[in-house]
C-alpha atoms as a PDB file:
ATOM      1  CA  UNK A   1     -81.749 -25.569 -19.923  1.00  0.00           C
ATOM      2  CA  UNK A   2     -83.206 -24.007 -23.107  1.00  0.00           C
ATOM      3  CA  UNK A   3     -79.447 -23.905 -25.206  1.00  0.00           C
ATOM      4  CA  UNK A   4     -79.153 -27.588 -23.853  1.00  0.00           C
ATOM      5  CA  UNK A   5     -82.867 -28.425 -25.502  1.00  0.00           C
ATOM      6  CA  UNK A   6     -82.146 -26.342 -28.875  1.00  0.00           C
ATOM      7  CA  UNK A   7     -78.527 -27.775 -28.646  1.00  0.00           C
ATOM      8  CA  UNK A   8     -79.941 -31.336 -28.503  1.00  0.00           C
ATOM      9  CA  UNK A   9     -82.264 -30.914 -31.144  1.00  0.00           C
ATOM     10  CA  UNK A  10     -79.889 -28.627 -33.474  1.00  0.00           C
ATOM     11  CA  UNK A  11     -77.509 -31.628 -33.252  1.00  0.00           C
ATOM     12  CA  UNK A  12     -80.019 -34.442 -34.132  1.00  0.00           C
ATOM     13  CA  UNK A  13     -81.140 -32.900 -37.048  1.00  0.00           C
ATOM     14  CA  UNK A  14     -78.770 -33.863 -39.483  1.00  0.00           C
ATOM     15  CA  UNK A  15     -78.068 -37.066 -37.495  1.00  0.00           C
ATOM     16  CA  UNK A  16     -81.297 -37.785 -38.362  1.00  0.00           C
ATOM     17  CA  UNK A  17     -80.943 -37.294 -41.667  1.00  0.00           C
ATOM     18  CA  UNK A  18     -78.116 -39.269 -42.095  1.00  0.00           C
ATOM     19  CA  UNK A  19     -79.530 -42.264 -40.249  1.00  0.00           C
ATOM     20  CA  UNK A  20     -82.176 -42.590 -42.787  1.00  0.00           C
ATOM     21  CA  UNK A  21     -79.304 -43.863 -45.104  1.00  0.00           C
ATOM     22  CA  UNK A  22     -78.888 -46.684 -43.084  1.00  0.00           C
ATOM     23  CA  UNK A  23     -80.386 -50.009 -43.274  1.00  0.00           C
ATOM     24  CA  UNK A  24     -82.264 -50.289 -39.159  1.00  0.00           C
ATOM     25  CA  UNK A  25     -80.356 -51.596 -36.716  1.00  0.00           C
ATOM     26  CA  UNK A  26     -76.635 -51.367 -38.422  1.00  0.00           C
ATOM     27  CA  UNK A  27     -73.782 -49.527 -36.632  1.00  0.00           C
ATOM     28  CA  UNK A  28     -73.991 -46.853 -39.103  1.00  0.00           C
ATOM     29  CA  UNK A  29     -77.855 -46.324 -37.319  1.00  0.00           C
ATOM     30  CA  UNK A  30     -76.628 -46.981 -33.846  1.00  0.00           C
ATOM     31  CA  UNK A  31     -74.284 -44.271 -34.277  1.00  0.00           C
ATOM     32  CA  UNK A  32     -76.239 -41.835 -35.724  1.00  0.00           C
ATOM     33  CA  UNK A  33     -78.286 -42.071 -33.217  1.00  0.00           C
ATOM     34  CA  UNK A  34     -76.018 -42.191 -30.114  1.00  0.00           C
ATOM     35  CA  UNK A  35     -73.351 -39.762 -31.043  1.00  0.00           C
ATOM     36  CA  UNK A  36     -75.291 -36.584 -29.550  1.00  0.00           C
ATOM     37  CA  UNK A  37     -75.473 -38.349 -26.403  1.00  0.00           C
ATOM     38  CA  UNK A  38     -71.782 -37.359 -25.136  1.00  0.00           C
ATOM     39  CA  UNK A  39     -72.366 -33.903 -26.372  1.00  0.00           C
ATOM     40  CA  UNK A  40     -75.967 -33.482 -24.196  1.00  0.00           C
ATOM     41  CA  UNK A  41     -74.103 -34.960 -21.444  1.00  0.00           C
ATOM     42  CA  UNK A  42     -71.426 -32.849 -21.393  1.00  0.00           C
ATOM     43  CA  UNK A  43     -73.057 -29.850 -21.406  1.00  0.00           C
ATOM     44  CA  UNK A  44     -75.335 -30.991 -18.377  1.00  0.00           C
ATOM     45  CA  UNK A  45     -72.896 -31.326 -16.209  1.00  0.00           C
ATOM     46  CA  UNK A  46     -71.056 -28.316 -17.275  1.00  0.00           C
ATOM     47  CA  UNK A  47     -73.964 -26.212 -16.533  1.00  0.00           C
ATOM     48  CA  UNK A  48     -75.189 -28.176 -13.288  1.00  0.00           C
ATOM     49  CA  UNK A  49     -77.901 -29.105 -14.804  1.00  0.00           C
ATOM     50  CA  UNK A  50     -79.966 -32.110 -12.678  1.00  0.00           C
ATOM     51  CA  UNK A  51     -80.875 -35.245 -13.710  1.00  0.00           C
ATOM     52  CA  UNK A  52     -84.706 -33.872 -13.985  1.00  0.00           C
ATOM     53  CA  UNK A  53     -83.586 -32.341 -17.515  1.00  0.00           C
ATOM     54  CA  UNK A  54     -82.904 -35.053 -18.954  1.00  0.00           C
ATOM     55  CA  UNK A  55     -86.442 -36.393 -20.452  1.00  0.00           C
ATOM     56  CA  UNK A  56     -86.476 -32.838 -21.987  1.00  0.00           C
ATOM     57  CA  UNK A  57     -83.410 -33.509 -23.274  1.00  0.00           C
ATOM     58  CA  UNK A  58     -83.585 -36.649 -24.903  1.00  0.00           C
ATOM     59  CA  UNK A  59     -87.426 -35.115 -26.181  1.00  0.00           C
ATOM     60  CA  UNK A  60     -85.626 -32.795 -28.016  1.00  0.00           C
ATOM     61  CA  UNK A  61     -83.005 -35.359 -29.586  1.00  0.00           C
ATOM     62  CA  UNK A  62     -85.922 -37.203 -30.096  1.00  0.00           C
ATOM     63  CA  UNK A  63     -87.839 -34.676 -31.990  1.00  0.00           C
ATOM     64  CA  UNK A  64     -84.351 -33.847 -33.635  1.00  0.00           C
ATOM     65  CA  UNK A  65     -84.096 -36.571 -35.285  1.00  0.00           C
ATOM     66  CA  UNK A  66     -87.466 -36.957 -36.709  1.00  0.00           C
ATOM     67  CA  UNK A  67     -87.395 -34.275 -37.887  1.00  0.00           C
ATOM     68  CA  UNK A  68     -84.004 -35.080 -39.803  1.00  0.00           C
ATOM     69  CA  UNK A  69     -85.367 -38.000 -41.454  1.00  0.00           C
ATOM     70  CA  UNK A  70     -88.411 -36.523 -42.369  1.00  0.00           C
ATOM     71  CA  UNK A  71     -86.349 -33.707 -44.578  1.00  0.00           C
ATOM     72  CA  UNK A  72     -84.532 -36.703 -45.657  1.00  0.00           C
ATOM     73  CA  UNK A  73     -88.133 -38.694 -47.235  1.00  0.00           C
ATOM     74  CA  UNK A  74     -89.437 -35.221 -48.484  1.00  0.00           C
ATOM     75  CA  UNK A  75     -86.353 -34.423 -50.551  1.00  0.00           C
ATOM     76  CA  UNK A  76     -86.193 -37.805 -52.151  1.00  0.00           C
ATOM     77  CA  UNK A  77     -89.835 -37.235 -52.864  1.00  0.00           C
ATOM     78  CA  UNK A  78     -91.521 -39.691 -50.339  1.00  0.00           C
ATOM     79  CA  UNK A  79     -94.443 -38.243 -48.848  1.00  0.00           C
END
């Protein structure tokens, strides 16, 4: 459940980052944010995971991609 969690958040990170270089809401957003979720899925159900992993999971993708966009504003120079 742990490589799923690291997984999920390894994954969003540079999602995140790229979805900063979207305008909100576009398809180039949607799918930087949805494009893990086949991925996280996947591997779920490969390892038999249950369905009570899942907040975790998406916590992680969450965090993931915070933290993307965040290394996005700092290296343009936005605090």
């Amino acid at each position: 459940m742990a490589l799923i969690g690291s997984t999920a958040l390894a994954v969003n990170i540079p999602l995140g980052y790229a979805r900063e270089g979207f305008r909100r809401f576009s398809i180039g957003w949607f799918v930087c944010i949805h494009l893990s979720v086949p991925l996280i899925a996947w591997l779920r159900l490969e390892n038999h995971v249950s369905a009570w992993g899942i907040p975790a999971f998406v916590a992680c993708a969450v965090l993931g991609q915070i933290a993307g966009g965040k290394v996005r504003w700092i290296r343009r120079g936005r605090p």
